[in-house]
N, C-alpha and C. Protein backbone atom coordinates (compact mmCIF):
# COMPACT_ATOMS: atom_id res chain seq x y z
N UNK A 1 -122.29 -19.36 14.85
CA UNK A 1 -121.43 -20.42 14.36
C UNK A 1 -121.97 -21.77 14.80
N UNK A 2 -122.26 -22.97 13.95
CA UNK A 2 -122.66 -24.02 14.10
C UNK A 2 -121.50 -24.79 13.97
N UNK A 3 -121.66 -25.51 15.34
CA UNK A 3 -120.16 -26.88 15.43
C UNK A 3 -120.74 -28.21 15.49
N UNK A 4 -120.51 -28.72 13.96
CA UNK A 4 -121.01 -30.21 14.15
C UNK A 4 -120.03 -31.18 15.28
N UNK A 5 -120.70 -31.84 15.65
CA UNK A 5 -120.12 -32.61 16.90
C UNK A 5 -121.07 -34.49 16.77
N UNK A 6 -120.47 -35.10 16.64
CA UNK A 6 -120.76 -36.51 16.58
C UNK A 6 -121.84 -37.10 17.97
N UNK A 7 -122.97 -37.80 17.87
CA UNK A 7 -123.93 -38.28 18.78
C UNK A 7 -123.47 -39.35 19.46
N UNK A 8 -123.67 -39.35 20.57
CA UNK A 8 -123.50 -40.33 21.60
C UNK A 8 -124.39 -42.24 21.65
N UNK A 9 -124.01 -42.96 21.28
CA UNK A 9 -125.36 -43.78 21.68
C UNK A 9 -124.91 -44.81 22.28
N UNK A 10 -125.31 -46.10 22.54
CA UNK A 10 -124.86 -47.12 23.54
C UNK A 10 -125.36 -48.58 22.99
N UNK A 11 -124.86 -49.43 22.96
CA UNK A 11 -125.84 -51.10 22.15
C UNK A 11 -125.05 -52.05 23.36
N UNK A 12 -126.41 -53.10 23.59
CA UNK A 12 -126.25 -53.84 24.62
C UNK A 12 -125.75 -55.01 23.92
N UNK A 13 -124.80 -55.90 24.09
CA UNK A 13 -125.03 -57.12 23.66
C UNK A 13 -125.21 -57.92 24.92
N UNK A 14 -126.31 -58.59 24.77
CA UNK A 14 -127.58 -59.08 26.00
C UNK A 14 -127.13 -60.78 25.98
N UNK A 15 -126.75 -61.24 27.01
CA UNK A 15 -126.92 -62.69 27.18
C UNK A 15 -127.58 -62.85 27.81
N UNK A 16 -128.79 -64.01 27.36
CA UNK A 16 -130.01 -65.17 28.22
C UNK A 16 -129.58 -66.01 28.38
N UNK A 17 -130.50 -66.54 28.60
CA UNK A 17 -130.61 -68.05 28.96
C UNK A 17 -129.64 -69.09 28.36
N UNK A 18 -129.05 -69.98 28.16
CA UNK A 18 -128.54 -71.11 27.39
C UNK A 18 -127.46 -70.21 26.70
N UNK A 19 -126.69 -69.05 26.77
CA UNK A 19 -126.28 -68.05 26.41
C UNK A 19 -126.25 -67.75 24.96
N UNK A 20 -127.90 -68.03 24.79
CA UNK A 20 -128.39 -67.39 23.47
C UNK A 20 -128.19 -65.14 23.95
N UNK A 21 -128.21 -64.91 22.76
CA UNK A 21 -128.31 -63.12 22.70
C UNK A 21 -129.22 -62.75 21.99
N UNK A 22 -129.62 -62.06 22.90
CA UNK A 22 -130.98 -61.35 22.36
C UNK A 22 -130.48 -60.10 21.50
N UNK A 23 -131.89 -59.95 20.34
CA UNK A 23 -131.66 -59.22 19.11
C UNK A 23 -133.20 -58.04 19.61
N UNK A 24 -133.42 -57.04 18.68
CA UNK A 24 -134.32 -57.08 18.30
C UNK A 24 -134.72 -56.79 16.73
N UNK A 25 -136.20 -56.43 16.37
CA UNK A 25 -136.21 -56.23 15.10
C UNK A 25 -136.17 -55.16 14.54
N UNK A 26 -135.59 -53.87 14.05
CA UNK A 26 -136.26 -52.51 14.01
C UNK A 26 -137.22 -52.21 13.44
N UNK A 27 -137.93 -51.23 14.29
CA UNK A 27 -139.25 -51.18 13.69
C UNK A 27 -139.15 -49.54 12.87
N UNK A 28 -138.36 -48.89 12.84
CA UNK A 28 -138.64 -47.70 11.93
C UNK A 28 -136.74 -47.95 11.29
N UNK A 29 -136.96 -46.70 10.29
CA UNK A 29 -135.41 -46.22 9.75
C UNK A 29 -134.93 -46.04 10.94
N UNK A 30 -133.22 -45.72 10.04
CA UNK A 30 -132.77 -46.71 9.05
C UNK A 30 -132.81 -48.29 9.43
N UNK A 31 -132.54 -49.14 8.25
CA UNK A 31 -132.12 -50.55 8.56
C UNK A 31 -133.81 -51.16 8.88
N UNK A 32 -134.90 -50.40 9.23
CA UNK A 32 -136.09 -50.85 9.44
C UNK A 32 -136.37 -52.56 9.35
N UNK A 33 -136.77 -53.55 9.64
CA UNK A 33 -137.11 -54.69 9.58
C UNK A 33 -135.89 -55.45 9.72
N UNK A 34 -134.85 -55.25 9.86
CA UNK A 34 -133.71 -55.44 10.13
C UNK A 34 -132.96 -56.29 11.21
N UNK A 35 -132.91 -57.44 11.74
CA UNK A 35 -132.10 -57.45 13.19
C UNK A 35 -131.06 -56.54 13.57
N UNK A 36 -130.89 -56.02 15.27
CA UNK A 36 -130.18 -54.89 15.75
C UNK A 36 -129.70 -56.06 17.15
N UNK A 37 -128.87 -55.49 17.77
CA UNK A 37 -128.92 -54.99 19.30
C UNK A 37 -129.70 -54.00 19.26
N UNK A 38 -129.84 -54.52 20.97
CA UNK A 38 -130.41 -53.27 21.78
C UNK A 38 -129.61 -51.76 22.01
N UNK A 39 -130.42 -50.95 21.50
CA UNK A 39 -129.34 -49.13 21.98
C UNK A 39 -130.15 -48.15 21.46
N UNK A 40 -129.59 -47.26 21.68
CA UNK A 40 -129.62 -46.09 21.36
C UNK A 40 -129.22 -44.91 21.82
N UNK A 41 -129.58 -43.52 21.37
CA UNK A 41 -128.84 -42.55 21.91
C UNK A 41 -128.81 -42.30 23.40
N UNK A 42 -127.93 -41.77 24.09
CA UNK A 42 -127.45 -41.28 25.21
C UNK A 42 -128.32 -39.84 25.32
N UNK A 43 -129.10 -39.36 26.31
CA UNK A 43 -130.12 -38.18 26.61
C UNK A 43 -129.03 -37.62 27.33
N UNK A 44 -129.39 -35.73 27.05
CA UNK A 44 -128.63 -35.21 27.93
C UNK A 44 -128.65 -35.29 29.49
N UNK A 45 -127.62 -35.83 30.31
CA UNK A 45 -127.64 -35.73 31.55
C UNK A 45 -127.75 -37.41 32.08
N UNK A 46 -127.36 -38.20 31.09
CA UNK A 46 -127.34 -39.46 31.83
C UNK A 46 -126.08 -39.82 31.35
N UNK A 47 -125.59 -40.94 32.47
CA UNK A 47 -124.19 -42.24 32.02
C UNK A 47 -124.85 -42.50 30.77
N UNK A 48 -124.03 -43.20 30.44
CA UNK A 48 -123.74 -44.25 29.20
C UNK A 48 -124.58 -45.53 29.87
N UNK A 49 -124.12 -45.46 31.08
CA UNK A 49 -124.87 -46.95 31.45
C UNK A 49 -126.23 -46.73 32.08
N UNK A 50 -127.11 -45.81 32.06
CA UNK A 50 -128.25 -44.91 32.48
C UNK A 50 -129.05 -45.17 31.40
N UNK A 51 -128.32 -44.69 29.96
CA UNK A 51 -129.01 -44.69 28.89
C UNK A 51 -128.65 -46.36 28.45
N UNK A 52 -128.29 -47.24 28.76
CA UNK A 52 -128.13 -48.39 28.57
C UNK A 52 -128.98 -49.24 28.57
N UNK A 53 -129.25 -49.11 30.19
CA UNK A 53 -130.14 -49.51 30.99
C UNK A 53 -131.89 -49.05 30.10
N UNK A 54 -131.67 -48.02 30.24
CA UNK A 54 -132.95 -47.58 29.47
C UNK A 54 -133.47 -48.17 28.40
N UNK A 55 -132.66 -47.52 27.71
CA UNK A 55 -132.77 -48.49 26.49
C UNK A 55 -132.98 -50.45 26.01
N UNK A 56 -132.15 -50.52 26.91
CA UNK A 56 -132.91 -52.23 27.32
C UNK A 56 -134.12 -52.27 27.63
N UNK A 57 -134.22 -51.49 28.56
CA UNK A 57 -135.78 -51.94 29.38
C UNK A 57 -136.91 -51.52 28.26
N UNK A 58 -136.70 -50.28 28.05
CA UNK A 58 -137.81 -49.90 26.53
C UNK A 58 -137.73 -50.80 25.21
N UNK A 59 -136.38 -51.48 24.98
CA UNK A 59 -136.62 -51.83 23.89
C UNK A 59 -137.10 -53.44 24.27
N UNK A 60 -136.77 -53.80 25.08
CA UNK A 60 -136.87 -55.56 25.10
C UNK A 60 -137.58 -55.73 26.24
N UNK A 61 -138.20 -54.99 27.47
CA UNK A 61 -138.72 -55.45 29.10
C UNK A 61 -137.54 -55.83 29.66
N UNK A 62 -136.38 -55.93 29.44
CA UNK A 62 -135.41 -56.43 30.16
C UNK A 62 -134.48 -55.59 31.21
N UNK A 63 -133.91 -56.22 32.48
CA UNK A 63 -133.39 -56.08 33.18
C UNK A 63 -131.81 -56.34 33.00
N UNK A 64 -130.82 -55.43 33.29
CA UNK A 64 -129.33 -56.59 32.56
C UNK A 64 -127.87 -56.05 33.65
N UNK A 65 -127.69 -56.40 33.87
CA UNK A 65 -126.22 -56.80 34.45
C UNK A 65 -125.17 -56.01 33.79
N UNK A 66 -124.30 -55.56 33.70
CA UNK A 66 -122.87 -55.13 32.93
C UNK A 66 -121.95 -55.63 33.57
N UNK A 67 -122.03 -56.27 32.14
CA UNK A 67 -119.95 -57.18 32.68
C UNK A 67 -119.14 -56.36 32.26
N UNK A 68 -118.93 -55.86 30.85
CA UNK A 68 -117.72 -55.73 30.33
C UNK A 68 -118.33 -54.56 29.43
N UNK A 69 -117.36 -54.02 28.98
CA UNK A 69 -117.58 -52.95 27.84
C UNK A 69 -116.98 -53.71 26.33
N UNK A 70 -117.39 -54.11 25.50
CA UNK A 70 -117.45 -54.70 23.96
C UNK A 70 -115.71 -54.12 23.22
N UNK A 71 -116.41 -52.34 23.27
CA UNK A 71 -115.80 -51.54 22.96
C UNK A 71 -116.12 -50.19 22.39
N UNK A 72 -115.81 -49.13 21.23
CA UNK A 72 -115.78 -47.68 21.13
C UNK A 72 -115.55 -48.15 19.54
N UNK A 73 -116.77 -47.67 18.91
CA UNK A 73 -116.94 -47.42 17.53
C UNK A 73 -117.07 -46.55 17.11
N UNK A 74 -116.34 -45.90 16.01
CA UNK A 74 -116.69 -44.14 15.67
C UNK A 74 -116.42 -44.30 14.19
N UNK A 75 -116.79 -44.90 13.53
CA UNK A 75 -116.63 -45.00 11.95
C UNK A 75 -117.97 -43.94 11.70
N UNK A 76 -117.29 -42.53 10.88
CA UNK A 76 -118.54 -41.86 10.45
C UNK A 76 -119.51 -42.44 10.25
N UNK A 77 -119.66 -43.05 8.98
CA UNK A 77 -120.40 -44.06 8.46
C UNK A 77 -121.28 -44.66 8.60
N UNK A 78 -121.01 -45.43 10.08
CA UNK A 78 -121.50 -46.41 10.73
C UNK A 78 -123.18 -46.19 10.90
N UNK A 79 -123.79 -44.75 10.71
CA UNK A 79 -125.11 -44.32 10.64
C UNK A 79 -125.94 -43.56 9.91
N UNK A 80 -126.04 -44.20 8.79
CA UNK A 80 -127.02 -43.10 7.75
C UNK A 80 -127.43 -41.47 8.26
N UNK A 81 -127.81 -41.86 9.30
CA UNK A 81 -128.55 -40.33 10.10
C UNK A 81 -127.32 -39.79 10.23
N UNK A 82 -126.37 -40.12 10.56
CA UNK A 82 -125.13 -38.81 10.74
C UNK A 82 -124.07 -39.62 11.77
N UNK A 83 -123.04 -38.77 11.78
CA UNK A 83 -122.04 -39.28 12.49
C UNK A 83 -122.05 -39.84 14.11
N UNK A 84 -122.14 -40.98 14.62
CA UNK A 84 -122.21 -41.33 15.62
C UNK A 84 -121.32 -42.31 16.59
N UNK A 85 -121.07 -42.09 17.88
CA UNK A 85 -119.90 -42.75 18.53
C UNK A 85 -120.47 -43.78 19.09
N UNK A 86 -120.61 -45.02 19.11
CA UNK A 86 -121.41 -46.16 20.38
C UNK A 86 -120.17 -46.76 20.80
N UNK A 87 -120.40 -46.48 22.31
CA UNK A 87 -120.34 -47.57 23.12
C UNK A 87 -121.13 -48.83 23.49
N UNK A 88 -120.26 -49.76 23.15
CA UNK A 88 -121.08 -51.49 23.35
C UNK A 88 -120.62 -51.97 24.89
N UNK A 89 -121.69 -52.30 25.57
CA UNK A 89 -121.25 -52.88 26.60
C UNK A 89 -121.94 -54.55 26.47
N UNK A 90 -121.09 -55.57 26.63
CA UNK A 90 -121.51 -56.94 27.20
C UNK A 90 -122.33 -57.41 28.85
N UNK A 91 -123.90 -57.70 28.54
CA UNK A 91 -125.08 -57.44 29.59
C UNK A 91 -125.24 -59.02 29.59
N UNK A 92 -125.92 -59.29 30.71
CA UNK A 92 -126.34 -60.15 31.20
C UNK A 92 -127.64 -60.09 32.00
N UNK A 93 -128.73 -60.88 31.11
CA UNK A 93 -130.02 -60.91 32.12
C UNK A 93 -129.98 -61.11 33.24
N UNK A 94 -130.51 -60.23 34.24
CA UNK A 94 -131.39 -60.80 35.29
C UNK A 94 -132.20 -60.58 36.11
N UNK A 95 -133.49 -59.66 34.67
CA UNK A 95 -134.76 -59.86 35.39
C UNK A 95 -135.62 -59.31 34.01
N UNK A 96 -136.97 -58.65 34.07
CA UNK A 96 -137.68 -58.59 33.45
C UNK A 96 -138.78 -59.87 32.49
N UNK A 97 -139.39 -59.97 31.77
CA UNK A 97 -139.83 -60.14 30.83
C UNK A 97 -139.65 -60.03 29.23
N UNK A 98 -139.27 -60.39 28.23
CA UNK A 98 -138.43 -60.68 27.36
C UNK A 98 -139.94 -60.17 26.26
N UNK A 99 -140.12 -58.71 25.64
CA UNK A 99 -141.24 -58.67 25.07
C UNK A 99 -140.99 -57.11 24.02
N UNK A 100 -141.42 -57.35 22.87
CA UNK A 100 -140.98 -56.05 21.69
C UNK A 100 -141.50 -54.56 22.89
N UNK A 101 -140.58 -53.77 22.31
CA UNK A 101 -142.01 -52.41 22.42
C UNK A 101 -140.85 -51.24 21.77
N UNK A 102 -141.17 -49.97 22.32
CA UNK A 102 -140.46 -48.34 21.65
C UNK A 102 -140.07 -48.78 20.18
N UNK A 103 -138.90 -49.00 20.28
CA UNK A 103 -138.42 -49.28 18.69
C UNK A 103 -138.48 -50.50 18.06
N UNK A 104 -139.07 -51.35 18.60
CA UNK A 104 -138.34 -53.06 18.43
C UNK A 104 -139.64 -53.70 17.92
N UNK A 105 -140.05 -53.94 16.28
CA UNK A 105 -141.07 -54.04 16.13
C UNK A 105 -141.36 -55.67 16.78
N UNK A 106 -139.96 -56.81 17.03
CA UNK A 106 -139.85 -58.04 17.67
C UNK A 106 -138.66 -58.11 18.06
N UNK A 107 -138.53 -58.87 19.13
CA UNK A 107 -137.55 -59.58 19.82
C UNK A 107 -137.03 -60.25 20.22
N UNK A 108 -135.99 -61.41 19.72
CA UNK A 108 -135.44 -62.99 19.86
C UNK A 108 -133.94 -63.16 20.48
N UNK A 109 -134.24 -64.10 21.07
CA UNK A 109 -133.04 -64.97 21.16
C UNK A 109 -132.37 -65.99 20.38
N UNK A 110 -131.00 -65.64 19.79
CA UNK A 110 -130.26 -66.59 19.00
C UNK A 110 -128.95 -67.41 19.50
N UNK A 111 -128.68 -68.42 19.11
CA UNK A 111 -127.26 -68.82 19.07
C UNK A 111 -126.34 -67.96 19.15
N UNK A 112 -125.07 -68.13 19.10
CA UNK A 112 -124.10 -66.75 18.67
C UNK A 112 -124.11 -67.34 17.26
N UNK A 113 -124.21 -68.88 16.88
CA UNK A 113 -124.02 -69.19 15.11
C UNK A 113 -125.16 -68.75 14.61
N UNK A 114 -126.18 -68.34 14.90
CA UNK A 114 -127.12 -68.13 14.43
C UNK A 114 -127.09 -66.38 14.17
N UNK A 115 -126.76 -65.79 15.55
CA UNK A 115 -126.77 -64.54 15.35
C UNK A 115 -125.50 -64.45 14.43
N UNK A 116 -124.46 -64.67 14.31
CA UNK A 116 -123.71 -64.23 13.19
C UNK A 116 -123.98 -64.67 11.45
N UNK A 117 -124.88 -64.87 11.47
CA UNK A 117 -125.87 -65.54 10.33
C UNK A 117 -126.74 -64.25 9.58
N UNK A 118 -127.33 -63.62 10.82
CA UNK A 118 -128.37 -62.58 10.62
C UNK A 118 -128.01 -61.21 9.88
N UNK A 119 -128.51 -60.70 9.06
CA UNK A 119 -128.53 -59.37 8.30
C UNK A 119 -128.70 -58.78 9.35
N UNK A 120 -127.94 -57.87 9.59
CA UNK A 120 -127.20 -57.08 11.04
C UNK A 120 -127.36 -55.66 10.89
N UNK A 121 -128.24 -54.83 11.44
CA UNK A 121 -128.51 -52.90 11.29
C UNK A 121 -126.82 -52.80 11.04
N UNK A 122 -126.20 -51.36 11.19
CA UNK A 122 -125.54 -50.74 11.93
C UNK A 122 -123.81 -51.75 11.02
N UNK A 123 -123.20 -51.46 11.79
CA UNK A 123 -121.90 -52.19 12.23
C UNK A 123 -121.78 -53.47 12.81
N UNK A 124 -123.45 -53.91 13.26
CA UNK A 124 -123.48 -54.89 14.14
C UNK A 124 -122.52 -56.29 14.32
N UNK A 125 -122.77 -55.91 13.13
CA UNK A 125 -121.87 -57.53 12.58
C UNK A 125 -120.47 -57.50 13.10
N UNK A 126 -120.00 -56.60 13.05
CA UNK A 126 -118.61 -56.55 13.88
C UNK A 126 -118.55 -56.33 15.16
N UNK A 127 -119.58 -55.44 15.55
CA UNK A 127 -119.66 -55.42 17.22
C UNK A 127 -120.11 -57.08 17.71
N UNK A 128 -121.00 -57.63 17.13
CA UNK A 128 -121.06 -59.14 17.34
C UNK A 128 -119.90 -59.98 17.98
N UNK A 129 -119.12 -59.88 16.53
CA UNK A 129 -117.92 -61.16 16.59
C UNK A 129 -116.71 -60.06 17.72
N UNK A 130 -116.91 -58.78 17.84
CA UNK A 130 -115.39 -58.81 18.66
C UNK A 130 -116.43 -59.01 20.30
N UNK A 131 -117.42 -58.56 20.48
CA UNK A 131 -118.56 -59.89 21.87
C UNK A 131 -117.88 -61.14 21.70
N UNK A 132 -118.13 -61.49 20.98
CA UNK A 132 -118.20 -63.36 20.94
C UNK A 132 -117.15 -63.94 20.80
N UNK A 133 -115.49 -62.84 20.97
CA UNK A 133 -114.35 -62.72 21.46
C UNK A 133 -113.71 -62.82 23.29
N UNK A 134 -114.64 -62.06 23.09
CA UNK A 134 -115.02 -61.83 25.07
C UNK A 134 -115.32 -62.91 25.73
N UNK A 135 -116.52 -63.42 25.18
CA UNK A 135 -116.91 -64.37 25.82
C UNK A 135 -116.62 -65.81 25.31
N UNK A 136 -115.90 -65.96 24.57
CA UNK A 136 -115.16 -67.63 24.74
C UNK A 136 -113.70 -67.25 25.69
């Protein structure tokens, strides 16, 4: 008997400097060429904030802080590849080097007017603005 069961994954929303947020670009499917947050799936046997962490550092060189948790998205939908749950947590730099690599064919820092401007992977666009709730 096969029990489908929904995937775990995690997206950073990253504040720098001048409290621009860092994006990156995707470099494969779905959404490919796309601006994202930083995330991805949760590996068996780590936190949420394990695979967080990870995932920052692979996708951007970055180091980040956790303030706050964003929130809990589970719209089937929300992922071409199949049904998936993310947790968003609200990060804060402070350390690394700011440079593409694993999935991120590039990687920038925007405004929040700017980032809510951008053709957004995912759900992003709403995980964005309820961030940029938090933080005013």
């Amino acid at each position: 008997m096969c029990i489908k069961r929904p995937s775990i994954t995690v997206d950073a929303v990253i504040t720098a400097e001048d409290r621009k947020l860092v994006f990156i670009r995707r470099k494969n499917p779905p959404f490919q060429g796309l601006w994202a947050l930083t995330g991805g799936y949760v590996e068996y046997g780590e936190t949420l904030e394990e695979a967080l962490m990870r995932e920052v550092k692979e996708e951007t060189g970055l180091v980040v802080e956790i303030k706050n948790i964003v929130g809990v998205y589970s719209d089937p939908e929300r992922d071409p590849r199949g049904h998936t749950i993310t947790v968003c947590f609200l990060t804060k730099k402070i350390g690394g080097n700011l440079r593409a690599n694993s999935d991120a064919s590039e990687v920038n820092c925007f405004s929040p007017k700017e980032a809510l401007e951008l053709d957004l992977a995912f759900d992003h666009k709403k995980i964005l603005k309820d961030a940029l709730r938090n933080l005013i």
